[in-house]
N, C-alpha and C. Protein backbone atom coordinates (compact mmCIF):
# COMPACT_ATOMS: atom_id res chain seq x y z
N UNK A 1 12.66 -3.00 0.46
CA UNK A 1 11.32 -2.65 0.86
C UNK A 1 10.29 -3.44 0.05
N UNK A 2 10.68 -3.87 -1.15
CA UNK A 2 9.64 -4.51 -2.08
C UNK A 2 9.16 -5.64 -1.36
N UNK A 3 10.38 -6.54 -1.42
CA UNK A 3 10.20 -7.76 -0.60
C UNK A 3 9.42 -7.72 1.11
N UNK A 4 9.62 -6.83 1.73
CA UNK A 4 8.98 -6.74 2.60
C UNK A 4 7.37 -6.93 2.47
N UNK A 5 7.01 -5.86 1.21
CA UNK A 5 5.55 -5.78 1.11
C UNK A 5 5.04 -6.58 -0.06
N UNK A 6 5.56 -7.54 -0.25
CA UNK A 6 5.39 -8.76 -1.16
C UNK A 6 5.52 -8.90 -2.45
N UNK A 7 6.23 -7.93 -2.84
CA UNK A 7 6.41 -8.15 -4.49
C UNK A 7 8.03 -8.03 -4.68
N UNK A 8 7.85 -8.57 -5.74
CA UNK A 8 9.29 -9.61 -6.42
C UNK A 8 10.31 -8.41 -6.76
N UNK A 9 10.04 -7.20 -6.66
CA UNK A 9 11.10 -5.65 -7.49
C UNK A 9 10.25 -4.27 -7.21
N UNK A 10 11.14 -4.09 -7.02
CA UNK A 10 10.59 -2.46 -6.79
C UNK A 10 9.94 -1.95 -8.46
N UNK A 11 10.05 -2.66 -9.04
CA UNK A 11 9.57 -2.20 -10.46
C UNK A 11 7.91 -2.61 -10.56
N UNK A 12 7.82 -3.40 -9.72
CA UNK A 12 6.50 -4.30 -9.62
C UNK A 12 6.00 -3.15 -8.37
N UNK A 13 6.47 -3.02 -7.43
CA UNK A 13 5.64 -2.12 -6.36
C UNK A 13 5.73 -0.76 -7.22
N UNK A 14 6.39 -0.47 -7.59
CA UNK A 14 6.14 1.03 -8.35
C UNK A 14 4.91 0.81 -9.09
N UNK A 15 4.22 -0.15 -10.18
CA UNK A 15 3.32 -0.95 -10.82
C UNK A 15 2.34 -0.41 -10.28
N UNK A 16 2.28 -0.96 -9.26
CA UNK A 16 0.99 -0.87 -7.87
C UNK A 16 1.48 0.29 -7.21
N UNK A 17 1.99 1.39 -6.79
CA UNK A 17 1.92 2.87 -6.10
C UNK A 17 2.25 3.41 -6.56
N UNK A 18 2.60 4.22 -7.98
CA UNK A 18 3.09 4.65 -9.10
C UNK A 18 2.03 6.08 -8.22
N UNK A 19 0.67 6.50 -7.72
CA UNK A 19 0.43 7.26 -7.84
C UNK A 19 0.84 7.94 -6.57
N UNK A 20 1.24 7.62 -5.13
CA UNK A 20 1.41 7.78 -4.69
C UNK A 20 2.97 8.45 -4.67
N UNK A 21 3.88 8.27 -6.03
CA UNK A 21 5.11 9.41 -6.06
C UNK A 21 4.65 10.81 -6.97
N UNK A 22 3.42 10.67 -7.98
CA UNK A 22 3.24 11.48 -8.58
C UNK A 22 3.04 12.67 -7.64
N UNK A 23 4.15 14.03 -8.07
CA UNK A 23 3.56 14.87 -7.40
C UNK A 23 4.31 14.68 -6.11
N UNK A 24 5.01 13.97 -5.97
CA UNK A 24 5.92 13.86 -4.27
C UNK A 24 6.82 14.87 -4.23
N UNK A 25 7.84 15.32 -4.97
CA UNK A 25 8.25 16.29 -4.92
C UNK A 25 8.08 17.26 -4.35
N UNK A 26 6.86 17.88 -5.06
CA UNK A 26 6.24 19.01 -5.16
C UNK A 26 5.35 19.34 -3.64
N UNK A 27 4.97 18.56 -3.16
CA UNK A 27 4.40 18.25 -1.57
C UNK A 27 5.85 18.04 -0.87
N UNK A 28 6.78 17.63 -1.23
CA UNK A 28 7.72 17.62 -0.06
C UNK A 28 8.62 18.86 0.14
N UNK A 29 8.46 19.32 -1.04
CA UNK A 29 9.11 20.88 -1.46
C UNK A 29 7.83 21.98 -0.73
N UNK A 30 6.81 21.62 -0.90
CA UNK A 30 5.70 22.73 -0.37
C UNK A 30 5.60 22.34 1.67
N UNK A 31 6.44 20.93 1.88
CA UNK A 31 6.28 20.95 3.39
C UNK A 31 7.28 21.48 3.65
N UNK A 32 8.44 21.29 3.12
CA UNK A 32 9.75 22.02 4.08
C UNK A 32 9.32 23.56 3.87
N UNK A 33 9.04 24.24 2.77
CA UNK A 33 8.85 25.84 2.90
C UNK A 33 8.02 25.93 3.81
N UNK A 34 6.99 25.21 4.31
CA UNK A 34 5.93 25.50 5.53
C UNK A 34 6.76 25.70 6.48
N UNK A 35 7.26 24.42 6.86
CA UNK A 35 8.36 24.25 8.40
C UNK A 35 9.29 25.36 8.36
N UNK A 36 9.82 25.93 6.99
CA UNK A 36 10.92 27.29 7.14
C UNK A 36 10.39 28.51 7.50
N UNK A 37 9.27 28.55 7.54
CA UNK A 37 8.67 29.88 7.85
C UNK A 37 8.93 29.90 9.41
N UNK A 38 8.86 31.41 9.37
CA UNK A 38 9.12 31.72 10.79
C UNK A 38 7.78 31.46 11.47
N UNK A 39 7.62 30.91 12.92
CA UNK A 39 6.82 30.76 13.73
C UNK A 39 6.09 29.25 13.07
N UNK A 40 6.32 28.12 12.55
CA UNK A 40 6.10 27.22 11.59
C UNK A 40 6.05 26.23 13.05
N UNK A 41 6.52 26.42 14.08
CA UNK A 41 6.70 25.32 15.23
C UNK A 41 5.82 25.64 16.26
N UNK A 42 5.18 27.08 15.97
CA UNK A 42 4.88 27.72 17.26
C UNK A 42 2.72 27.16 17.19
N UNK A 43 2.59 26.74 18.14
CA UNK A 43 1.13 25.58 17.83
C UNK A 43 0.22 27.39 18.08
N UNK A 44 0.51 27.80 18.69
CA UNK A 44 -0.42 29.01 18.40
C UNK A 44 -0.43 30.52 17.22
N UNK A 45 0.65 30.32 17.06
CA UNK A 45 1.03 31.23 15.80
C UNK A 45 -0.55 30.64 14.70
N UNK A 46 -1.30 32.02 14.65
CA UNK A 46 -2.23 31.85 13.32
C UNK A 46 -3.22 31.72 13.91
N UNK A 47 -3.54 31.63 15.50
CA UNK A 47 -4.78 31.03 16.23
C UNK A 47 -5.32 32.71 16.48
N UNK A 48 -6.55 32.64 16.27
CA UNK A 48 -7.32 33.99 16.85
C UNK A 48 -7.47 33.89 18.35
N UNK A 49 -7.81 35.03 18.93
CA UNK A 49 -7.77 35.46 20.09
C UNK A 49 -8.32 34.93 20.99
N UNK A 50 -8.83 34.81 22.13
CA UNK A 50 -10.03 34.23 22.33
C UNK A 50 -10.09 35.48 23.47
N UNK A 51 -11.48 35.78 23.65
CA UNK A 51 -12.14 36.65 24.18
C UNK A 51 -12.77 36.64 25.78
């Protein structure tokens, strides 16, 4: 992937997006518990009523 986006090592693109893993975990751990919840697929689950 480095080479794709122009640098010589993934040690060098880490360099340059280092902030973009900070914290990845923790967002990818807080999306799957979203998606596990029940009704997590359902596009109206959470929508108020309409009148």
């Amino acid at each position: 992937m480095a080479d794709w986006m122009g640098h010589s090592s993934t040690d060098v693109m880490r360099e340059h997006y280092h902030y973009i893993f900070e914290g990845a975990e923790q967002r990818g751990r807080a999306a799957i518990a979203t998606m596990l919840k029940p009704g997590a697929d359902d596009p109206t689950e959470g929508r108020a009523e309409v009148a």
